[in-house]
PDB file of N, CA and C in Angstrom:
ATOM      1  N   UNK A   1       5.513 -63.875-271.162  1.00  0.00           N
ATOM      2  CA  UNK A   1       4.396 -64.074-270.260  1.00  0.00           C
ATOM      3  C   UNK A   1       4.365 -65.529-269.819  1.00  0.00           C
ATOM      4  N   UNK A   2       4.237 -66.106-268.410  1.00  0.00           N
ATOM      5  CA  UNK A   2       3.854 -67.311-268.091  1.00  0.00           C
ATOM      6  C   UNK A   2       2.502 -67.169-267.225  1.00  0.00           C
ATOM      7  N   UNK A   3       1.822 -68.614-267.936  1.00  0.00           N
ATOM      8  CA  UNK A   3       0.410 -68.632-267.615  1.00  0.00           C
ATOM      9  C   UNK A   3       0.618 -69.693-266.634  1.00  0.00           C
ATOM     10  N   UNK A   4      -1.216 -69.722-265.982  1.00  0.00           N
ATOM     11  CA  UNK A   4      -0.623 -71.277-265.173  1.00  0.00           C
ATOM     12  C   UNK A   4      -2.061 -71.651-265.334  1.00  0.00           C
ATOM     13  N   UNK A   5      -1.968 -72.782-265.769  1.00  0.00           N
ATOM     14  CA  UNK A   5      -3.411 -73.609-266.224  1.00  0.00           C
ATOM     15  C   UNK A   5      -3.874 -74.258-265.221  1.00  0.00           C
ATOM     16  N   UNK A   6      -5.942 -74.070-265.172  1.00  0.00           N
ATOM     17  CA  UNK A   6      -6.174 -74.209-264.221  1.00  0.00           C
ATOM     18  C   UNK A   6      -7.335 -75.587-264.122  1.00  0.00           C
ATOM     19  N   UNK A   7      -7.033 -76.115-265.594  1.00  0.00           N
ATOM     20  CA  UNK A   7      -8.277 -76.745-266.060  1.00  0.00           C
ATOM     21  C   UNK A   7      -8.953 -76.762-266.671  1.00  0.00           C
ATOM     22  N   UNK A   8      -9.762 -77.518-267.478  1.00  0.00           N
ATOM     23  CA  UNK A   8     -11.079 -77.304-268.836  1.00  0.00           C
ATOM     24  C   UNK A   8     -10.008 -76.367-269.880  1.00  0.00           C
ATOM     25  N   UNK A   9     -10.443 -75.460-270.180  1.00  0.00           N
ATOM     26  CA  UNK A   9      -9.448 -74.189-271.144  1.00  0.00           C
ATOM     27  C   UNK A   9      -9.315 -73.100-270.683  1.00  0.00           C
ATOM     28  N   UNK A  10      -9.051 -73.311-269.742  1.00  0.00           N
ATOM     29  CA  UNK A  10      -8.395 -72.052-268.901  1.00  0.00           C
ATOM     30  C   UNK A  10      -7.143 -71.894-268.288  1.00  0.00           C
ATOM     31  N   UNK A  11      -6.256 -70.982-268.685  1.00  0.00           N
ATOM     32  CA  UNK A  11      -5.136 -70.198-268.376  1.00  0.00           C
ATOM     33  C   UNK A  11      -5.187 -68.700-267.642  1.00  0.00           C
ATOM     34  N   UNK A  12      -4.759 -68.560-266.725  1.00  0.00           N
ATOM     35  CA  UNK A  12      -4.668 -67.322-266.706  1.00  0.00           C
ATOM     36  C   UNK A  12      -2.974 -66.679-266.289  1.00  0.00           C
ATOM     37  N   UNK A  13      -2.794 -65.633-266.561  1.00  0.00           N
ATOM     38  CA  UNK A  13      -1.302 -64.994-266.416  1.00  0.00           C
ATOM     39  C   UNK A  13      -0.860 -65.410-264.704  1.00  0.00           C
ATOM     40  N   UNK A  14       0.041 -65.736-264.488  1.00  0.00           N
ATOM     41  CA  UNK A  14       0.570 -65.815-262.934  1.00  0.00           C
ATOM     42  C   UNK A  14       0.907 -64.760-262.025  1.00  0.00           C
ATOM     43  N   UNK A  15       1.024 -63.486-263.156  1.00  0.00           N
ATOM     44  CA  UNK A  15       1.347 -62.110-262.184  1.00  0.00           C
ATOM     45  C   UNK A  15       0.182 -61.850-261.876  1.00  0.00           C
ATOM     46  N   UNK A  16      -1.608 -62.380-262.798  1.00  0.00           N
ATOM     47  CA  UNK A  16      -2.393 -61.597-261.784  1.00  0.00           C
ATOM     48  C   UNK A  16      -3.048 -62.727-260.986  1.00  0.00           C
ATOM     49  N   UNK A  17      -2.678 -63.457-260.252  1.00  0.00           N
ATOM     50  CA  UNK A  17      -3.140 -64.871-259.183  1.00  0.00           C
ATOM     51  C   UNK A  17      -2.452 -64.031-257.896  1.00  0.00           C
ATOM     52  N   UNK A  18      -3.552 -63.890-257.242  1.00  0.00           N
ATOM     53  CA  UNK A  18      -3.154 -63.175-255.859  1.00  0.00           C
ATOM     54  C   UNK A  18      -3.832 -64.754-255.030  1.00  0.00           C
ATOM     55  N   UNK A  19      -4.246 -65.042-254.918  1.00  0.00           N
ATOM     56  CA  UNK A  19      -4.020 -66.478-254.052  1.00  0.00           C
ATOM     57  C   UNK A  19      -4.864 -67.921-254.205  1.00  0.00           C
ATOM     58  N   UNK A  20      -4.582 -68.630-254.498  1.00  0.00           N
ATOM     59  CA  UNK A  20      -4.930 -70.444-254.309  1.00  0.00           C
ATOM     60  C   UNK A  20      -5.511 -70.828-253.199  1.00  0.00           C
ATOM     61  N   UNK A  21      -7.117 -70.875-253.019  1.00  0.00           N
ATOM     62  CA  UNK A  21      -7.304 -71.090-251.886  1.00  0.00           C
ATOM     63  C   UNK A  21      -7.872 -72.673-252.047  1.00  0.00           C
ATOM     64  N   UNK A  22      -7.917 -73.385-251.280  1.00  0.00           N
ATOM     65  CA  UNK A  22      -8.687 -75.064-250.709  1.00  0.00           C
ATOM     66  C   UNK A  22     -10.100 -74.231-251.029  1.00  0.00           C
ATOM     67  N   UNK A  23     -10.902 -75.575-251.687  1.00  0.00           N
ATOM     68  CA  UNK A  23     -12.326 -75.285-251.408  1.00  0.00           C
ATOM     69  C   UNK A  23     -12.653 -75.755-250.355  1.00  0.00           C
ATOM     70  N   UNK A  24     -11.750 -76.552-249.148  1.00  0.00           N
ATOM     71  CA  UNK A  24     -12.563 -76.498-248.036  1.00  0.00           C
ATOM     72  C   UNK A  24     -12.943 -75.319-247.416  1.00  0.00           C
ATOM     73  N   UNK A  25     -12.031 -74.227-247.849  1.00  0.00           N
ATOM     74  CA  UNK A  25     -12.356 -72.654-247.247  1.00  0.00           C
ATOM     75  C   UNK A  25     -13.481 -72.262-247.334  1.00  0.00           C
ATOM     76  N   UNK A  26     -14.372 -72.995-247.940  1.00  0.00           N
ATOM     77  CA  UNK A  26     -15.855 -73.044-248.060  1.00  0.00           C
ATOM     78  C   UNK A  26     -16.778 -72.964-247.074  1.00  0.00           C
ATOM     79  N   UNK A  27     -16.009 -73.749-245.942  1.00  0.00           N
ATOM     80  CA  UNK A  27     -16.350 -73.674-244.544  1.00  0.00           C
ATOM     81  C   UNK A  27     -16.849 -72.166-243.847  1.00  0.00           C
ATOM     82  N   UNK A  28     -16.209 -71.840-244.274  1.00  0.00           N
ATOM     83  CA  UNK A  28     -15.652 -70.589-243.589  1.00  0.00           C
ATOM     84  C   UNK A  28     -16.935 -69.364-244.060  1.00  0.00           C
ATOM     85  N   UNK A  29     -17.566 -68.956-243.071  1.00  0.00           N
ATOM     86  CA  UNK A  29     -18.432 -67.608-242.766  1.00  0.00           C
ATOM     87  C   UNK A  29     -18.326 -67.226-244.272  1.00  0.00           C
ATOM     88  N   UNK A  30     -17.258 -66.206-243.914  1.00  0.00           N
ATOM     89  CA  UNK A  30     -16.396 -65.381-244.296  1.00  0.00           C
ATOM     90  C   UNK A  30     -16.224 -65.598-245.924  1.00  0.00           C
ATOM     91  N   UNK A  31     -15.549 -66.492-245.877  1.00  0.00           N
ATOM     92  CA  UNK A  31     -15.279 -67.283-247.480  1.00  0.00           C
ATOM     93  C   UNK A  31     -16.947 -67.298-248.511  1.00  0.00           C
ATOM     94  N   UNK A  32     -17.825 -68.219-247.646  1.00  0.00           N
ATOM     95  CA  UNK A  32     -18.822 -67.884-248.579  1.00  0.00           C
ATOM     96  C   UNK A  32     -19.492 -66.753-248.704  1.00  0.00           C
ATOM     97  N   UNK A  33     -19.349 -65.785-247.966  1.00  0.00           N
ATOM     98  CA  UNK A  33     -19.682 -64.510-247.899  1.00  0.00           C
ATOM     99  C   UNK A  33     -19.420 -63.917-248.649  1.00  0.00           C
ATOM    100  N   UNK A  34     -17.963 -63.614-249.241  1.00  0.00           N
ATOM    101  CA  UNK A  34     -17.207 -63.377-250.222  1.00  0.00           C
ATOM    102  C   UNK A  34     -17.513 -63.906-251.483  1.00  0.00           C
ATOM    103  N   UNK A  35     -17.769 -65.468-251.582  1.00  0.00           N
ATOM    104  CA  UNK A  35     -18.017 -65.811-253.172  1.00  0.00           C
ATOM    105  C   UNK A  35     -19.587 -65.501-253.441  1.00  0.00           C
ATOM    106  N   UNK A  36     -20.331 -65.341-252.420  1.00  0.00           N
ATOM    107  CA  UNK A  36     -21.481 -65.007-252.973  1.00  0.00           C
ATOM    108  C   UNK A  36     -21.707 -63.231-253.096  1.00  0.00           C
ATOM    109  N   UNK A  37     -21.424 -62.984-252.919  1.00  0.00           N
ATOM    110  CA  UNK A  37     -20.506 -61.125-253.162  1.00  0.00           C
ATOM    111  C   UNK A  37     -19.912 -61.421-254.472  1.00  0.00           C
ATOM    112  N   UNK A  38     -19.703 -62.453-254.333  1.00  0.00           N
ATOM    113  CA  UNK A  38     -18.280 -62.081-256.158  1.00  0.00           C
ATOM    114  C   UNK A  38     -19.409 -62.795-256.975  1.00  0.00           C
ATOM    115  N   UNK A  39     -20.069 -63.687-256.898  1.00  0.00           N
ATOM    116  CA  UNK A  39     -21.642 -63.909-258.285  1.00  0.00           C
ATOM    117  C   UNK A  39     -22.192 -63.408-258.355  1.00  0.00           C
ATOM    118  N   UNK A  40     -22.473 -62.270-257.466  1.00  0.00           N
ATOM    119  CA  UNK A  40     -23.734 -61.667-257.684  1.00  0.00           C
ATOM    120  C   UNK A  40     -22.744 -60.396-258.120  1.00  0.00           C
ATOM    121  N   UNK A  41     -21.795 -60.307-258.682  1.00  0.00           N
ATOM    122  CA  UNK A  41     -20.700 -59.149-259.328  1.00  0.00           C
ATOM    123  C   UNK A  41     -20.518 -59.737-260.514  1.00  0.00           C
ATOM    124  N   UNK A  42     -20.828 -61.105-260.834  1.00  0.00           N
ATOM    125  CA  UNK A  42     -20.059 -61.421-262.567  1.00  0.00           C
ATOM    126  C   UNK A  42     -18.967 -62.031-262.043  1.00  0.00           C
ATOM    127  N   UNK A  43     -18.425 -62.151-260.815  1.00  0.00           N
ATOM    128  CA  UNK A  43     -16.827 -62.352-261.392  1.00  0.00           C
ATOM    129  C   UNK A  43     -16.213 -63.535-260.868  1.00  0.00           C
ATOM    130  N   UNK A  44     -17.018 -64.879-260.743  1.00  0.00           N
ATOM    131  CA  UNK A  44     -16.773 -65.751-260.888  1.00  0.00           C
ATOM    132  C   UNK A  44     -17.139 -66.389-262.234  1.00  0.00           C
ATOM    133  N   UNK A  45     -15.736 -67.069-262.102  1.00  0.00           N
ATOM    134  CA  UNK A  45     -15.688 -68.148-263.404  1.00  0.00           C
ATOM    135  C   UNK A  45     -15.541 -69.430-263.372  1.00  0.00           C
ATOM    136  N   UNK A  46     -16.225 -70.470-263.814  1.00  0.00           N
ATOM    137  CA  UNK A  46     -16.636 -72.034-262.828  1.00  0.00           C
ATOM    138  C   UNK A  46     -15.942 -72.857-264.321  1.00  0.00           C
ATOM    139  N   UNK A  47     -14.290 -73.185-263.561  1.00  0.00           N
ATOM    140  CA  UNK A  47     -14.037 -74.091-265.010  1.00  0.00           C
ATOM    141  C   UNK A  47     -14.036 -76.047-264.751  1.00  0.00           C
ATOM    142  N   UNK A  48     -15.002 -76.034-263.972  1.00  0.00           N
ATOM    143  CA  UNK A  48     -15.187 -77.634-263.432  1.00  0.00           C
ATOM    144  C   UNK A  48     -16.447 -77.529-264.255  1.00  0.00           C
ATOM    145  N   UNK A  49     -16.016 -78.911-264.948  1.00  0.00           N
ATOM    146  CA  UNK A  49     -17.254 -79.848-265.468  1.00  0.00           C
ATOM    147  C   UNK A  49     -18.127 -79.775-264.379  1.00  0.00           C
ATOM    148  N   UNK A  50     -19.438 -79.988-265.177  1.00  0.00           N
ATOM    149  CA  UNK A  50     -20.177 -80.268-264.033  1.00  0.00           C
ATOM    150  C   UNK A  50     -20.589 -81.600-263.158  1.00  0.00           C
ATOM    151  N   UNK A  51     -19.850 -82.914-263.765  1.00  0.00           N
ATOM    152  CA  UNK A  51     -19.355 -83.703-263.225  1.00  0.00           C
ATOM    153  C   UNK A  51     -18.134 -83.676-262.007  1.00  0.00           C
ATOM    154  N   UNK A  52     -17.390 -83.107-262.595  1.00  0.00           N
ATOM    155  CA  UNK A  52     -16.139 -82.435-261.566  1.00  0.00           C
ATOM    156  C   UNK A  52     -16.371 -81.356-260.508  1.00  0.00           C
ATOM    157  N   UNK A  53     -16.223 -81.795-259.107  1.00  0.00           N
ATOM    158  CA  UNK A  53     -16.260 -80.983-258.097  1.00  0.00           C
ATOM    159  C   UNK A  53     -15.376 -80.458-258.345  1.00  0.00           C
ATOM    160  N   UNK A  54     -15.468 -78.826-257.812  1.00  0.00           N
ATOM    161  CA  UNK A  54     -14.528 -77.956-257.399  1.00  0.00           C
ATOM    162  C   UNK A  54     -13.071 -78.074-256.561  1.00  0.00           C
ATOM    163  N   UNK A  55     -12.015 -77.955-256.457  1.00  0.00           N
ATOM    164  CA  UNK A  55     -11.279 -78.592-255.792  1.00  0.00           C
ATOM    165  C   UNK A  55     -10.136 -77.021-255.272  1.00  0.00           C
ATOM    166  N   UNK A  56     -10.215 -76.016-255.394  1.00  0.00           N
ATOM    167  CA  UNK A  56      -9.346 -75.123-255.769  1.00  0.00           C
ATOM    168  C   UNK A  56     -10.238 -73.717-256.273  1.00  0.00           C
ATOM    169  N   UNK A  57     -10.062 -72.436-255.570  1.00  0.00           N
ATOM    170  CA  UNK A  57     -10.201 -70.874-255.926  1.00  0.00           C
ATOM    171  C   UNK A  57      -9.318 -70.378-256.291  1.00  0.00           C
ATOM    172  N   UNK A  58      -9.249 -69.814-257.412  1.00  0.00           N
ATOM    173  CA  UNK A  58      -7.941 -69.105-257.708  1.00  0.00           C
ATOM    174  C   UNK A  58      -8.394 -67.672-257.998  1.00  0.00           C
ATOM    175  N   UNK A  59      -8.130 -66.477-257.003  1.00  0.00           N
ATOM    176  CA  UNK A  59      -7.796 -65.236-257.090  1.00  0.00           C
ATOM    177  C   UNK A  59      -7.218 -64.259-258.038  1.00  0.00           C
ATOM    178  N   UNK A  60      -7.477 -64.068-258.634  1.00  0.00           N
ATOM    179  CA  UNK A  60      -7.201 -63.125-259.646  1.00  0.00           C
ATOM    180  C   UNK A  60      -7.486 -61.734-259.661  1.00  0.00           C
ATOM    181  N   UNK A  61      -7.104 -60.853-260.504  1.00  0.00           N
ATOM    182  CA  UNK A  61      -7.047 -59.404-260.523  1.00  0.00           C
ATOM    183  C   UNK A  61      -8.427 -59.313-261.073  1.00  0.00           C
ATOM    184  N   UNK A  62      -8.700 -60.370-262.210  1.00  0.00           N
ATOM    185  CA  UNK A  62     -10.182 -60.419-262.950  1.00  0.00           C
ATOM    186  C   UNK A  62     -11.436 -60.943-262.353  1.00  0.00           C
ATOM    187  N   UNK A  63     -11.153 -61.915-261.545  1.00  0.00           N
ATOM    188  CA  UNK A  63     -12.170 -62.336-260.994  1.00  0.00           C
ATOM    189  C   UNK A  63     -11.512 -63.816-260.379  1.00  0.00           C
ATOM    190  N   UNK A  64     -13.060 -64.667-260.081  1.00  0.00           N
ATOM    191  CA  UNK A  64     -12.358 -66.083-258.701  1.00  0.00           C
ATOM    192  C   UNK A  64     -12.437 -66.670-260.109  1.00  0.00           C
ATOM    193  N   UNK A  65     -11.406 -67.814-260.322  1.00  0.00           N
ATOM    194  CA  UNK A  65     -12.222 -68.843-261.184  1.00  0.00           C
ATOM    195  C   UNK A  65     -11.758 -70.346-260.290  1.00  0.00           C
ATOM    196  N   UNK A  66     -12.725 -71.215-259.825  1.00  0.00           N
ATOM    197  CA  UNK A  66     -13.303 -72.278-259.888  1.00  0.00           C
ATOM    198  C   UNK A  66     -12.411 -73.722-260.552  1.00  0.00           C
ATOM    199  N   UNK A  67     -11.812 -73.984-259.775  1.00  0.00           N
ATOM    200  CA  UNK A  67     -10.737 -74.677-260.658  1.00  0.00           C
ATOM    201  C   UNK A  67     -10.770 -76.343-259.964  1.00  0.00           C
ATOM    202  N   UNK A  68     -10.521 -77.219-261.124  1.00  0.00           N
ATOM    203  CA  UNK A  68     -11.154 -79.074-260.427  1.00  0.00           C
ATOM    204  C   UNK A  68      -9.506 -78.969-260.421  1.00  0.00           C
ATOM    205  N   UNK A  69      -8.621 -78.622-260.332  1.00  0.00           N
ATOM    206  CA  UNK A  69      -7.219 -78.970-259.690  1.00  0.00           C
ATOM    207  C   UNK A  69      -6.669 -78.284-258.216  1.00  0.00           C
ATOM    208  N   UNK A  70      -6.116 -79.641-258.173  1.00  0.00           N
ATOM    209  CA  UNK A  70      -5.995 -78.894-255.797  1.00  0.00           C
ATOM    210  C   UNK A  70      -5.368 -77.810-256.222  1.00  0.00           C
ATOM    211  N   UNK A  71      -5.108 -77.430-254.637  1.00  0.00           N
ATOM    212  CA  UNK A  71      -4.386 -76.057-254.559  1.00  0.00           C
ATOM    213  C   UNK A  71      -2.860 -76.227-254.887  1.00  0.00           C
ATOM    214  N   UNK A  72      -2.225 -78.017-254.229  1.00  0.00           N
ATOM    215  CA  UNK A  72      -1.042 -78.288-253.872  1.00  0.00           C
ATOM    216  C   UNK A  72      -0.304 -78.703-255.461  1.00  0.00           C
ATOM    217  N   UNK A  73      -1.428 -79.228-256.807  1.00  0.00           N
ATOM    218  CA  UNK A  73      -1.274 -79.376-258.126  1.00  0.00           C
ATOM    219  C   UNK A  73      -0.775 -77.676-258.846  1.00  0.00           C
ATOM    220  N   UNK A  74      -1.791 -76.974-258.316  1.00  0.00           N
ATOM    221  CA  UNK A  74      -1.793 -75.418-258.799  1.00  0.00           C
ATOM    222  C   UNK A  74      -0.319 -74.812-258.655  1.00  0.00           C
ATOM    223  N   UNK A  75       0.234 -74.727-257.160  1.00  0.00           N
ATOM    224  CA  UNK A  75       1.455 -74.473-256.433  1.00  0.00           C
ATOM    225  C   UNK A  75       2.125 -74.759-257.186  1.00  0.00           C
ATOM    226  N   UNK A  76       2.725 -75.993-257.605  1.00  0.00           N
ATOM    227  CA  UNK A  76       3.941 -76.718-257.887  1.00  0.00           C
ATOM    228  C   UNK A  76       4.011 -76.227-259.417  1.00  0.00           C
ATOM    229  N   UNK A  77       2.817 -76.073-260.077  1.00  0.00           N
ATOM    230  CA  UNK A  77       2.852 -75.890-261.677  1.00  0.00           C
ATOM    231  C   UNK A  77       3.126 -74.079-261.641  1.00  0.00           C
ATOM    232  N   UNK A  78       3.154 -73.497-260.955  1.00  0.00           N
ATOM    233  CA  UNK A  78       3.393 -72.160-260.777  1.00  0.00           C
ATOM    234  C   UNK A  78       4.924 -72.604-260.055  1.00  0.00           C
ATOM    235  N   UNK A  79       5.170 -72.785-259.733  1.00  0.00           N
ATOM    236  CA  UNK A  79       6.686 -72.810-259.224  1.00  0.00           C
ATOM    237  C   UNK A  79       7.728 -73.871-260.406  1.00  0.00           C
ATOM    238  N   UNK A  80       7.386 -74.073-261.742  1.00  0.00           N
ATOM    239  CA  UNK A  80       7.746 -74.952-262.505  1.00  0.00           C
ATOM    240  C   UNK A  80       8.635 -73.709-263.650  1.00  0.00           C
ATOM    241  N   UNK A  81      10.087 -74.456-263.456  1.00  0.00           N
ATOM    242  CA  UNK A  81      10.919 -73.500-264.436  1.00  0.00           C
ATOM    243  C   UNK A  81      10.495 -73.209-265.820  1.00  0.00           C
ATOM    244  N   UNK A  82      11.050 -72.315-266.497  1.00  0.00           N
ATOM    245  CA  UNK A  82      10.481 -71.988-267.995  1.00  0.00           C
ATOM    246  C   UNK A  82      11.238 -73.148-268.762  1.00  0.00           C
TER     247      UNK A  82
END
């Protein structure tokens, strides 16, 4: 199994990360439409201090989790040999 760490103590598996989005996508209608649909479901998970802005959504099979590492940090550590 390879995980890909997303911050604070959180790992999650890389086969279930369906996509890395920018929290500028925040912008977007649409986007907050969606995360406020997914809290009011349980299935966000917020692993930023609460000092630490958000920087990064990561998609999962389980739910969004909330991640203080960019998207472009996330990428590269998922594309990192065993």
């Amino acid at each position: 199994m390879v995980f890909l760490y997303l911050g604070g103590n959180c790992t999650v598996l890389k086969r279930d990360v369906i996509a890395i989005l920018s929290a500028y996508t925040r912008v977007s209608s649409i986007t907050r439409e969606f995360i406020q649909y997914s809290r009011g479901n349980n299935l966000v998970r917020s692993e930023s201090d609460p000092g630490n802005k958000e920087k990064s959504y990561v998609l999962t099979e389980k739910g969004i989790y909330f991640s203080p590492v960019s998207c472009d940090t996330l990428r590269k550590r998922g594309q990192m040999p065993l």
